[in-house]
PDB file of N, CA and C in Angstrom:
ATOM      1  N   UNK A   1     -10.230  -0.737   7.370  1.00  0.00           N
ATOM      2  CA  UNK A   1     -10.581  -2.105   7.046  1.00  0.00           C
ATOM      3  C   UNK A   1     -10.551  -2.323   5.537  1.00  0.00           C
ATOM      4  N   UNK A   2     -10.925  -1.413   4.830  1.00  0.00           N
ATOM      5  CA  UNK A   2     -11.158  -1.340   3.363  1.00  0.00           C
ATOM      6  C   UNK A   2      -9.702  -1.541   2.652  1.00  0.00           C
ATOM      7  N   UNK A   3      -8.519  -0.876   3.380  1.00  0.00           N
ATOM      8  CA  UNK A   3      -6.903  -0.848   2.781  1.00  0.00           C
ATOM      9  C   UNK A   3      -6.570  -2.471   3.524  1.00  0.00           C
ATOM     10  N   UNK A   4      -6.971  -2.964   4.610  1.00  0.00           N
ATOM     11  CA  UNK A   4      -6.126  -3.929   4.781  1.00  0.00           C
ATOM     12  C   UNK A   4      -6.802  -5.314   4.303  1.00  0.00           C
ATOM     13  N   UNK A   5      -8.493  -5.530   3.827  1.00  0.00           N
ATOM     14  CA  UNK A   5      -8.732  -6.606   3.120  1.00  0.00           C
ATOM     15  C   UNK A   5      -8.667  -6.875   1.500  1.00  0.00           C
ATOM     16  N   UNK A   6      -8.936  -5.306   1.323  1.00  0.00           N
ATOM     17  CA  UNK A   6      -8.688  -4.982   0.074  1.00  0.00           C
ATOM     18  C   UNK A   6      -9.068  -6.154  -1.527  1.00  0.00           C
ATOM     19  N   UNK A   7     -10.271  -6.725  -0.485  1.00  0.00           N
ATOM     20  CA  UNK A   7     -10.772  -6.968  -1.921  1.00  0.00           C
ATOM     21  C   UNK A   7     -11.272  -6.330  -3.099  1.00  0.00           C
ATOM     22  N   UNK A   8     -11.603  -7.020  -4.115  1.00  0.00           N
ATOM     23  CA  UNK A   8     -11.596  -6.690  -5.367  1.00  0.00           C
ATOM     24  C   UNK A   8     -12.371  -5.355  -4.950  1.00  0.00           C
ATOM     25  N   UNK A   9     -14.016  -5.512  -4.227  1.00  0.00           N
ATOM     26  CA  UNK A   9     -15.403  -4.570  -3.673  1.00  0.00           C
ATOM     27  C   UNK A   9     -14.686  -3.441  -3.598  1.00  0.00           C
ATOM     28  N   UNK A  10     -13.466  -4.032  -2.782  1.00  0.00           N
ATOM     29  CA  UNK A  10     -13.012  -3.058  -1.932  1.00  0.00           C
ATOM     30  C   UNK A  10     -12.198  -1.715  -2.608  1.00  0.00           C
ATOM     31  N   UNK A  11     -11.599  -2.202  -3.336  1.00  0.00           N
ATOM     32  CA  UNK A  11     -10.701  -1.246  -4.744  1.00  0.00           C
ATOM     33  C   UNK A  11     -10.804   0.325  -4.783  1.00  0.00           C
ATOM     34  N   UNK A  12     -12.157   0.091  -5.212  1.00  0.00           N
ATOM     35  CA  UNK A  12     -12.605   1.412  -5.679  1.00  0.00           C
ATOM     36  C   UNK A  12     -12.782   2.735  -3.989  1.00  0.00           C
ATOM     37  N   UNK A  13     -13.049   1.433  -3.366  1.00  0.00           N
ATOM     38  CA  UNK A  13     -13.553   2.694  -1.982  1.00  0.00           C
ATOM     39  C   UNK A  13     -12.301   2.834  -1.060  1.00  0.00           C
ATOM     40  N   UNK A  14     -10.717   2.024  -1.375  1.00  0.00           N
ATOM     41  CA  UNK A  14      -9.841   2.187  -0.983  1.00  0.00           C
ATOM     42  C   UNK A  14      -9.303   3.398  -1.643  1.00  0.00           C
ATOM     43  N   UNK A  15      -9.188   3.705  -3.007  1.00  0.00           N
ATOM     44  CA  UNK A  15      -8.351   4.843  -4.025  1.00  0.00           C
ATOM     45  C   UNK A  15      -9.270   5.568  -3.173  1.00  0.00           C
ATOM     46  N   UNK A  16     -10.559   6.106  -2.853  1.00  0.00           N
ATOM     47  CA  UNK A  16     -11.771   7.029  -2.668  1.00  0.00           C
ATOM     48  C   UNK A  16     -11.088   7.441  -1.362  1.00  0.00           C
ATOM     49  N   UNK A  17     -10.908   7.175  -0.476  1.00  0.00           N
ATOM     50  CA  UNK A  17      -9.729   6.957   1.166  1.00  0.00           C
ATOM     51  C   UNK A  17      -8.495   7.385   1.032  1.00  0.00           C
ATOM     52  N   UNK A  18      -7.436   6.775  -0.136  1.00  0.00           N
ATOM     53  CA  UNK A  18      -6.397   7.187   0.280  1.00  0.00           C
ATOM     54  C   UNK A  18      -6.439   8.652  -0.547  1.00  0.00           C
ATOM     55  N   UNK A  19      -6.930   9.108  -1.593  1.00  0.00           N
ATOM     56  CA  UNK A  19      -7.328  10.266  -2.513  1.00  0.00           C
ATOM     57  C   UNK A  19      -7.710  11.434  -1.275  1.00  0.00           C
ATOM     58  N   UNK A  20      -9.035  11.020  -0.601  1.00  0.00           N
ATOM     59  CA  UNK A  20      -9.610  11.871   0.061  1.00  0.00           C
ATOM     60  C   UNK A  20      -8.051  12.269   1.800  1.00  0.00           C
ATOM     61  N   UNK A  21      -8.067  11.294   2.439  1.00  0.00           N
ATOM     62  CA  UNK A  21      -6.487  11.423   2.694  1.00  0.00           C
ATOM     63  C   UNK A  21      -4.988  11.951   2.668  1.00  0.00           C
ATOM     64  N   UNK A  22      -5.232  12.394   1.367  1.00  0.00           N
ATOM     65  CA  UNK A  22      -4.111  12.509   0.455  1.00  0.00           C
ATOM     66  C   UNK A  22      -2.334  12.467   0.590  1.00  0.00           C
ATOM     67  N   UNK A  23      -2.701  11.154   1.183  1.00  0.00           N
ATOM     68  CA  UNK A  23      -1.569  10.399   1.316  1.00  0.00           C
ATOM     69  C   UNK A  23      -0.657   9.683  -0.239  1.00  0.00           C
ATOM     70  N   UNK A  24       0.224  10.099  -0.110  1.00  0.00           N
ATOM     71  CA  UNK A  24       1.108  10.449  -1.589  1.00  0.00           C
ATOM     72  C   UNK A  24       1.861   9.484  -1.414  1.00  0.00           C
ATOM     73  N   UNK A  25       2.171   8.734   0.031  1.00  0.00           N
ATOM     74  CA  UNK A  25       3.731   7.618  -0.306  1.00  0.00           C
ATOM     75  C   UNK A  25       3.193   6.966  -0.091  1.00  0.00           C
ATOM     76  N   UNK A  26       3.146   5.371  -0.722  1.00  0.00           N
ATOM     77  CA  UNK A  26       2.775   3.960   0.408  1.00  0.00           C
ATOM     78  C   UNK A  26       3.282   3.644   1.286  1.00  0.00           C
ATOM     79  N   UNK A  27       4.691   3.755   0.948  1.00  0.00           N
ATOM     80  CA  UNK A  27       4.792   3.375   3.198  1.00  0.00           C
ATOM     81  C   UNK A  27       4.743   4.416   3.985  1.00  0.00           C
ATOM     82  N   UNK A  28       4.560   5.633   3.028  1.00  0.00           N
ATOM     83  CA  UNK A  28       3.763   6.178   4.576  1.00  0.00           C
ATOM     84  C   UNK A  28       1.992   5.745   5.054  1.00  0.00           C
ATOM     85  N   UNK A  29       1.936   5.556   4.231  1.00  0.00           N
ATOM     86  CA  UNK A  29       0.333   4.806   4.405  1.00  0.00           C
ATOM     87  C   UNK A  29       0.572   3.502   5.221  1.00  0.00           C
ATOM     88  N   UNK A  30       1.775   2.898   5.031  1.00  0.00           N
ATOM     89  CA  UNK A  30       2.043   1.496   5.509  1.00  0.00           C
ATOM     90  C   UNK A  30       1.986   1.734   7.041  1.00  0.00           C
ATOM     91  N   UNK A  31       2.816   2.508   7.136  1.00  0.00           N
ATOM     92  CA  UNK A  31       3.376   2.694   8.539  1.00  0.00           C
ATOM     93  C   UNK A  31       2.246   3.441   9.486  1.00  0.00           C
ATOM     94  N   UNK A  32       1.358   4.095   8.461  1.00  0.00           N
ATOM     95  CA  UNK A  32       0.302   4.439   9.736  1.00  0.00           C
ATOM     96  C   UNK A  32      -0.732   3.699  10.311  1.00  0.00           C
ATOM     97  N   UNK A  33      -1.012   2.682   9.239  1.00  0.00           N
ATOM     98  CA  UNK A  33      -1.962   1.602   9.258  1.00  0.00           C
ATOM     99  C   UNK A  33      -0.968   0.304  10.397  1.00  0.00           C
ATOM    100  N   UNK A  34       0.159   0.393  10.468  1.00  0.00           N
ATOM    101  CA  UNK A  34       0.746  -0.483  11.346  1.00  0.00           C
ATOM    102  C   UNK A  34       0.561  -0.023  12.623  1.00  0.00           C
ATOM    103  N   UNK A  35       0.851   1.379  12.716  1.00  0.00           N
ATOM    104  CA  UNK A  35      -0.043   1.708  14.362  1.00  0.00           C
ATOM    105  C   UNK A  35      -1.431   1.237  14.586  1.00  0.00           C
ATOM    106  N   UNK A  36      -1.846   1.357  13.696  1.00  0.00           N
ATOM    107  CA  UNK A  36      -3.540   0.993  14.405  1.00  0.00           C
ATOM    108  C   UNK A  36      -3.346  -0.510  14.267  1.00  0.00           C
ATOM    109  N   UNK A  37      -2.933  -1.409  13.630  1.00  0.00           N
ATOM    110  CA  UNK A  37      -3.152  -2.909  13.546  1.00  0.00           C
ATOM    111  C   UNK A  37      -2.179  -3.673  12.425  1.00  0.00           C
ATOM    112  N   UNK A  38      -1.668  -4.816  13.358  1.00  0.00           N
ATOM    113  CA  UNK A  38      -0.622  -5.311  12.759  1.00  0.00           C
ATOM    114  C   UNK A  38      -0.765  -6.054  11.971  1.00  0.00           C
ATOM    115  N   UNK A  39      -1.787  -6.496  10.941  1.00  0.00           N
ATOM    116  CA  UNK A  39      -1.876  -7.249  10.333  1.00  0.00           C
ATOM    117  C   UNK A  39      -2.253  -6.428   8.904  1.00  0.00           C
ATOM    118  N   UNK A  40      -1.481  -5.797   8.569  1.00  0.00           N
ATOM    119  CA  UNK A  40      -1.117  -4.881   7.097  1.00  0.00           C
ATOM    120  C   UNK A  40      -0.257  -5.591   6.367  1.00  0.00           C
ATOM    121  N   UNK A  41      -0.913  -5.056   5.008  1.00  0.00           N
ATOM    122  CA  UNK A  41      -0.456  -6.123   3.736  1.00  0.00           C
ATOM    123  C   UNK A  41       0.136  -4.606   3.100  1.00  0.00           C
ATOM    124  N   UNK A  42       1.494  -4.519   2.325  1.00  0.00           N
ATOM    125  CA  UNK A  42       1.763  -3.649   1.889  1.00  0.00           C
ATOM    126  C   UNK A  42       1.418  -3.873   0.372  1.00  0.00           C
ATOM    127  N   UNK A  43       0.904  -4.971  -0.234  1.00  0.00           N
ATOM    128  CA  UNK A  43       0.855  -5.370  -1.454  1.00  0.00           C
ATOM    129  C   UNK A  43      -0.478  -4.649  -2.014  1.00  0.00           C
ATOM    130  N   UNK A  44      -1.199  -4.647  -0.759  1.00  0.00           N
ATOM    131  CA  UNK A  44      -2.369  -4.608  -1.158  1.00  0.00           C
ATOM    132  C   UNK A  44      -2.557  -2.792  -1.029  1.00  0.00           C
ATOM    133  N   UNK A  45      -1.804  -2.253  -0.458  1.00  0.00           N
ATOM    134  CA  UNK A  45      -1.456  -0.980  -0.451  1.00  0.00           C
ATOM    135  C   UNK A  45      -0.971   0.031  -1.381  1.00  0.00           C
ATOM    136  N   UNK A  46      -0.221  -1.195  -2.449  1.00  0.00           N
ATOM    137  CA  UNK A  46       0.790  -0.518  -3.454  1.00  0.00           C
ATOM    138  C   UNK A  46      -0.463  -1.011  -4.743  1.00  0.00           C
ATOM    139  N   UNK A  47      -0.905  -2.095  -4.752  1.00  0.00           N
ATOM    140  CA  UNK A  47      -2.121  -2.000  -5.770  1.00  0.00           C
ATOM    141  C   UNK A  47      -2.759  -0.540  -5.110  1.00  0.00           C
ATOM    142  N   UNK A  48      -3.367  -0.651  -4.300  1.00  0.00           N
ATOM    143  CA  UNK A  48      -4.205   1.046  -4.748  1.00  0.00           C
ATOM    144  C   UNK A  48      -2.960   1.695  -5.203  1.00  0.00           C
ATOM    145  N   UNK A  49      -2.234   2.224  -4.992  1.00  0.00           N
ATOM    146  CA  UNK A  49      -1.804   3.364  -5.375  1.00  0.00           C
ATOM    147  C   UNK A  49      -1.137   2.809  -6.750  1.00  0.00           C
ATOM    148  N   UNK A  50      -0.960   1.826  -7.596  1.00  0.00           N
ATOM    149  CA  UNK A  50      -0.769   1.560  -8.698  1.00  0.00           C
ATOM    150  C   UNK A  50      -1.850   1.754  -9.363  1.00  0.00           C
ATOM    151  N   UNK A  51      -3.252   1.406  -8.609  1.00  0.00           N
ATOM    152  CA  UNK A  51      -4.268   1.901  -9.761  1.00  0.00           C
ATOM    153  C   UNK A  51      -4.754   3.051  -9.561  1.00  0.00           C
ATOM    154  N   UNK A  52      -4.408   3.789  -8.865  1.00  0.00           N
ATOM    155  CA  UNK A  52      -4.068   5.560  -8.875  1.00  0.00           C
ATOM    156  C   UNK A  52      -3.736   5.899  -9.587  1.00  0.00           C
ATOM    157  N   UNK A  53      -2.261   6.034 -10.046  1.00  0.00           N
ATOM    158  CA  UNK A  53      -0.951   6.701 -10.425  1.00  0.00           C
ATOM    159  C   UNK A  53      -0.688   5.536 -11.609  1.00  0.00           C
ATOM    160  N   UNK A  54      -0.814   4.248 -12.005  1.00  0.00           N
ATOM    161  CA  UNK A  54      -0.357   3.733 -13.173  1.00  0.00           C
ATOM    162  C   UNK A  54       0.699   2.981 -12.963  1.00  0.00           C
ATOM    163  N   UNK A  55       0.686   1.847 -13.902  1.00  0.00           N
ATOM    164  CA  UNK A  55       2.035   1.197 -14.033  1.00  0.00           C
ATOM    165  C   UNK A  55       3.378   1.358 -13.881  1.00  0.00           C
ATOM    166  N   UNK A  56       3.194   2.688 -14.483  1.00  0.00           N
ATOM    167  CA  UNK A  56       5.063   3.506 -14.675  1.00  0.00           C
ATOM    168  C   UNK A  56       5.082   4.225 -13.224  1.00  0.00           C
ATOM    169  N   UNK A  57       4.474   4.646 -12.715  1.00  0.00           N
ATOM    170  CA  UNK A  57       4.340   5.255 -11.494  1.00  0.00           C
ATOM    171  C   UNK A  57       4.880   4.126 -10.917  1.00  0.00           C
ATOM    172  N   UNK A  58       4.677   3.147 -10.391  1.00  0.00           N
ATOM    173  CA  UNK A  58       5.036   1.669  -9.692  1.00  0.00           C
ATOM    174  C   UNK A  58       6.237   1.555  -9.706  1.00  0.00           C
ATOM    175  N   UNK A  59       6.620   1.396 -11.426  1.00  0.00           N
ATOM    176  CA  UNK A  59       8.146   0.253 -11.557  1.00  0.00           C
ATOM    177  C   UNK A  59       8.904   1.602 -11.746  1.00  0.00           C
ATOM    178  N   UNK A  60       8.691   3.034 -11.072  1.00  0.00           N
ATOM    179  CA  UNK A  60       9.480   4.201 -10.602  1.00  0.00           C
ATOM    180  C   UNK A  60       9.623   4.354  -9.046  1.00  0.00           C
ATOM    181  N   UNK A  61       8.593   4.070  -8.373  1.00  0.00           N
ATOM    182  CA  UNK A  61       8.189   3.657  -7.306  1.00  0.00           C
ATOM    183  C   UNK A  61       9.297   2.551  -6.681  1.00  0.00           C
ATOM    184  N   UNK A  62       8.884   1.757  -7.187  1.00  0.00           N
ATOM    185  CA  UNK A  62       9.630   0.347  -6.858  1.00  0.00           C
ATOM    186  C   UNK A  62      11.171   0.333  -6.820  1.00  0.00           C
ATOM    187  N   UNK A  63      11.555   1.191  -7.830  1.00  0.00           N
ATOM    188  CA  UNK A  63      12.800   1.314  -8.277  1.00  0.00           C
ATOM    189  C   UNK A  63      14.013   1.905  -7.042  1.00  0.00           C
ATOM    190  N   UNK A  64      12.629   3.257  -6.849  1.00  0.00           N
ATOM    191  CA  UNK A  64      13.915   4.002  -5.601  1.00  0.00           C
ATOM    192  C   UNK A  64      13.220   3.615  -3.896  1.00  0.00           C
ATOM    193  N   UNK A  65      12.034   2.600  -4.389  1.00  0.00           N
ATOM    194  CA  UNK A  65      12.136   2.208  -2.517  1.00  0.00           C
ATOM    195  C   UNK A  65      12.227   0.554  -2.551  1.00  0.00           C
ATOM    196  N   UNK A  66      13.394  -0.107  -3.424  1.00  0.00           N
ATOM    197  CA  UNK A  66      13.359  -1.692  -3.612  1.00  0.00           C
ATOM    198  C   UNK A  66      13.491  -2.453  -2.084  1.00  0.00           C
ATOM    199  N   UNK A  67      14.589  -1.810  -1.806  1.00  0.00           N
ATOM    200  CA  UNK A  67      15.206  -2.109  -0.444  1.00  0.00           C
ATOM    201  C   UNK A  67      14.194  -1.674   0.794  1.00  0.00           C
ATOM    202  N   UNK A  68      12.903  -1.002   0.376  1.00  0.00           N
ATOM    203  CA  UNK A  68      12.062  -0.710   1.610  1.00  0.00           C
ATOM    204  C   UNK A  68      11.095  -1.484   1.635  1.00  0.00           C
ATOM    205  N   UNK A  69      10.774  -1.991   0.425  1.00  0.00           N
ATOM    206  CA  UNK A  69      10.091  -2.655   0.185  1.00  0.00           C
ATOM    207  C   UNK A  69       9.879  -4.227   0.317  1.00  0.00           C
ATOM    208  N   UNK A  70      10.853  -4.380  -0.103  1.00  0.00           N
ATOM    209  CA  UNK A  70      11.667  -6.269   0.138  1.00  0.00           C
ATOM    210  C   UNK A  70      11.655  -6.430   1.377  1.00  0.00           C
ATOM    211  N   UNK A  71      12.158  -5.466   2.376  1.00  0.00           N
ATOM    212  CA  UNK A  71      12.127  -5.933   3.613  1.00  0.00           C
ATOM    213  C   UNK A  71      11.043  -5.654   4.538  1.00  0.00           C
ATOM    214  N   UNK A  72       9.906  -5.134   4.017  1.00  0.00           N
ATOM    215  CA  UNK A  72       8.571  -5.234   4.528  1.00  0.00           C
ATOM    216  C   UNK A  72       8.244  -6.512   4.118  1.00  0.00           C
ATOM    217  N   UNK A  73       8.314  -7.056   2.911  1.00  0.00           N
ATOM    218  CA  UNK A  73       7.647  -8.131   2.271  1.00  0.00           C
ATOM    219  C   UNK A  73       8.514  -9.637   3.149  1.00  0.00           C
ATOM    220  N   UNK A  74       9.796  -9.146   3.220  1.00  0.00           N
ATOM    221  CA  UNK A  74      10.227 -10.658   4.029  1.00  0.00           C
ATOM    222  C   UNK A  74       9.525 -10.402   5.605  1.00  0.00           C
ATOM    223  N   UNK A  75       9.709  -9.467   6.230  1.00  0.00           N
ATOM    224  CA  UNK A  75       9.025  -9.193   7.503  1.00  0.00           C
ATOM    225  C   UNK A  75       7.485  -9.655   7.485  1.00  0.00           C
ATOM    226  N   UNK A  76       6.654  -9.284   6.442  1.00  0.00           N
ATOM    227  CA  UNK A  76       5.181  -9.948   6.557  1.00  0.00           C
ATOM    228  C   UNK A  76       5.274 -11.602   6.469  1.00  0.00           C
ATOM    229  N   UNK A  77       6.275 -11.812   5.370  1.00  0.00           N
ATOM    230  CA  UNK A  77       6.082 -13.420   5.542  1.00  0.00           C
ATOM    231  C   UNK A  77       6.562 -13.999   6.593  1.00  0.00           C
ATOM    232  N   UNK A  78       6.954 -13.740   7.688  1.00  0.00           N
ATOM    233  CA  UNK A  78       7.542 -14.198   8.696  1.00  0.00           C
ATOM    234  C   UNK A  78       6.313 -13.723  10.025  1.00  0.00           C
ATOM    235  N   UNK A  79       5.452 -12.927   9.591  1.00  0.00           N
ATOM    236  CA  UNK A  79       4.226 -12.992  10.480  1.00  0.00           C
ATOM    237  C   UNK A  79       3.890 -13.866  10.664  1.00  0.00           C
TER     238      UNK A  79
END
């Protein structure tokens, strides 16, 4: 519940989850959280792990999964 409302509260006890977890990719985090319930935000997924790992971590991130990413993001808006 904490990764998919992911308010601000929520921040700190999401990194504390995916850390303890130690889940290293976001869409693999994406994709497990889509089994249990379909109403996953990957945005809010990639903020934690941006405020994990850092800015440059991200737009490295972003870089080699653009195409995995974009098409999660058109797929949610079409929820």
């Amino acid at each position: 519940m904490k990764l998919r409302s992911i308010r601000d509260i929520d921040l700190d006890d999401s990194i504390i989850l995916v850390n303890q977890l130690k889940i290293e990719d976001p869409l693999e985090l994406y994709h497990l959280m889509c089994e249990i319930s379909p109403d996953v935000n990957l945005s809010s997924i990639l903020k934690v792990f941006t405020k994990i790992h850092g800015a440059e971590w991200f737009a490295k991130y972003y870089k080699e999964h653009a195409e995995n990413i974009l098409e999660i993001f058109n797929s949610e808006g079409r929820k």
